[in-house]
C-alpha atoms as a PDB file:
ATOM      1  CA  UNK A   1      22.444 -15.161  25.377  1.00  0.00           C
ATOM      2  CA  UNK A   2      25.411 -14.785  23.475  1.00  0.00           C
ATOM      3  CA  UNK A   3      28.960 -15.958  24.598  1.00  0.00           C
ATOM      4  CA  UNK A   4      30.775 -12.560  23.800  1.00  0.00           C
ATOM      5  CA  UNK A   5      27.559 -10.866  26.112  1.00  0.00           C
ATOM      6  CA  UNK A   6      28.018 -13.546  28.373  1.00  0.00           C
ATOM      7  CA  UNK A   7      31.439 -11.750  29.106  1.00  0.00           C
ATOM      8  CA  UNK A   8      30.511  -8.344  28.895  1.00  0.00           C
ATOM      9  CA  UNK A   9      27.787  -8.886  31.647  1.00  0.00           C
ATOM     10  CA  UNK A  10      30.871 -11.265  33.472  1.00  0.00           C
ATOM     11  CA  UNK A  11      33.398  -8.214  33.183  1.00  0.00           C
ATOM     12  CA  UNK A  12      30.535  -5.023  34.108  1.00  0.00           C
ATOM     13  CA  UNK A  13      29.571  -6.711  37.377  1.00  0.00           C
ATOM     14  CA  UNK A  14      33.482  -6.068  38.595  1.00  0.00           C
ATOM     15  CA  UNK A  15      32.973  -2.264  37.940  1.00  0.00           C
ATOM     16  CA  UNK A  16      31.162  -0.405  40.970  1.00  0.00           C
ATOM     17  CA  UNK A  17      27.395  -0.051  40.866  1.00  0.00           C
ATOM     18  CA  UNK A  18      27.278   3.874  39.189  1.00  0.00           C
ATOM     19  CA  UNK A  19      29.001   2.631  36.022  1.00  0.00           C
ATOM     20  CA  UNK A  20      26.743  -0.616  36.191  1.00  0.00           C
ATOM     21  CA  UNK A  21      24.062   1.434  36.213  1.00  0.00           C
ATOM     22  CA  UNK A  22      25.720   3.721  33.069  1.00  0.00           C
ATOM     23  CA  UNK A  23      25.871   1.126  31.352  1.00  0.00           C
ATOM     24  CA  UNK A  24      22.826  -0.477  31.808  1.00  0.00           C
ATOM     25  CA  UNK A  25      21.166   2.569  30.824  1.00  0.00           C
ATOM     26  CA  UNK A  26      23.028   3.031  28.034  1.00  0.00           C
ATOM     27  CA  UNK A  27      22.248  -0.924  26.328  1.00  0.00           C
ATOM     28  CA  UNK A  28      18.954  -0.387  27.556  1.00  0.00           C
ATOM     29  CA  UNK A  29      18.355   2.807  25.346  1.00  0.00           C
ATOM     30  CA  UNK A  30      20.284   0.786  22.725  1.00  0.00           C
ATOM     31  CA  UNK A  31      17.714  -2.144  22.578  1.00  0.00           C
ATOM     32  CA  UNK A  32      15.269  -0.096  22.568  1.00  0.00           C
ATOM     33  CA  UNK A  33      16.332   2.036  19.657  1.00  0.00           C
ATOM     34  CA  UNK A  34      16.975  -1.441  17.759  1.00  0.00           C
ATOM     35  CA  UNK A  35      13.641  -2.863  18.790  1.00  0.00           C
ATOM     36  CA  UNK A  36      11.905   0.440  17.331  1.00  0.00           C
ATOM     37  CA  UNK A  37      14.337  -0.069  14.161  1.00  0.00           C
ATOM     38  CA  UNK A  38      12.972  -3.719  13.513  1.00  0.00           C
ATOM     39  CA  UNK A  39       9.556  -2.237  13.861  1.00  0.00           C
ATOM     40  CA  UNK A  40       9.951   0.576  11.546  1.00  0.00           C
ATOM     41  CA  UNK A  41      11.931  -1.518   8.957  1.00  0.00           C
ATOM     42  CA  UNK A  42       9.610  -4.473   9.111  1.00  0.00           C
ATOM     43  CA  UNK A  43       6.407  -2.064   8.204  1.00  0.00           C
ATOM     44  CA  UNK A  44       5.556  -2.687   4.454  1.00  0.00           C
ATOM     45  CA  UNK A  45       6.543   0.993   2.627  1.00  0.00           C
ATOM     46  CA  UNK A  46       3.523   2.555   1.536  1.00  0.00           C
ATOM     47  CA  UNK A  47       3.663   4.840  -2.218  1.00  0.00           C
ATOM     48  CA  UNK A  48       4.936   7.927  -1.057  1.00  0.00           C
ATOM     49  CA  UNK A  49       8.547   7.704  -1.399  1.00  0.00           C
ATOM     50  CA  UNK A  50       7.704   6.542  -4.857  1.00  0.00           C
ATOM     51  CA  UNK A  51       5.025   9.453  -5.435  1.00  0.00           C
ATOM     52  CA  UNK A  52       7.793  12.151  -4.155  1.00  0.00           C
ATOM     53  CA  UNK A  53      10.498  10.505  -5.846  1.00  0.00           C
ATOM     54  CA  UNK A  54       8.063  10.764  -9.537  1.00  0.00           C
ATOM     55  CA  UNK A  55       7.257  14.282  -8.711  1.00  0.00           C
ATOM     56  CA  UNK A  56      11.092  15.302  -8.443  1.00  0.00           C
ATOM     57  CA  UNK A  57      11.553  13.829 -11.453  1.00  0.00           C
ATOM     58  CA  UNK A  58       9.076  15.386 -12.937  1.00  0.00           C
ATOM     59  CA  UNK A  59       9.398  18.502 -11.878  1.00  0.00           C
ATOM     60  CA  UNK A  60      13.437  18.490 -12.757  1.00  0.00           C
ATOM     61  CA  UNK A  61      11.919  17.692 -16.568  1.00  0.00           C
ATOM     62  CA  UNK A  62       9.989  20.465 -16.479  1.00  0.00           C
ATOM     63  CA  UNK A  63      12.743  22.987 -15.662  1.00  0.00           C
ATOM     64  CA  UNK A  64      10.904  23.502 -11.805  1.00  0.00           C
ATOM     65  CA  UNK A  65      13.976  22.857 -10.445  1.00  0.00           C
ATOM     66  CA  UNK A  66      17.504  24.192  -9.552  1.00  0.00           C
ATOM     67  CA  UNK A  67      20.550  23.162  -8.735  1.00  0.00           C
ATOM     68  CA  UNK A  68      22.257  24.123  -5.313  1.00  0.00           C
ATOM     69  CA  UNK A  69      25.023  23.535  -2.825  1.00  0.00           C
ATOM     70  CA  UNK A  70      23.917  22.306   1.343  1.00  0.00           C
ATOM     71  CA  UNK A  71      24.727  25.984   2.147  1.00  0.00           C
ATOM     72  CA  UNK A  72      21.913  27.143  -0.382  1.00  0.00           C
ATOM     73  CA  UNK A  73      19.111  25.540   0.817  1.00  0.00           C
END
């Protein structure tokens, strides 16, 4: 464990239990967010982004497209 979480831990455990208990909820959701992250990043990318990213192109060539503002779509 880090030094600087070292400290947090150090300085939470002077606060009374309910906002102990906030804020272990809180990193807990936190890690687990990160930990699904990693996972998600870490995956090898399969063709699709590539195969949608060809077909816009493709289709903006061939006039199939249009151009519009967020509040258009």
């Amino acid at each position: 464990m880090t030094n600087l979480l070292t400290e947090a831990f150090r300085k939470a455990q002077n606060l009374p239990d309910y906002l102990q208990n906030e804020l272990a909820e809180q990193l807990i959701e936190d890690i687990e967010h990160e930990i699904k992250w990693q996972q998600v990043l870490s995956q090898p990318q399969d063709m699709k982004l590539d195969q949608l990213a060809a077909k816009a192109l493709s289709d903006s060539m061939n006039g199939k497209t249009r151009e519009m503002g967020f509040d258009e779509l």
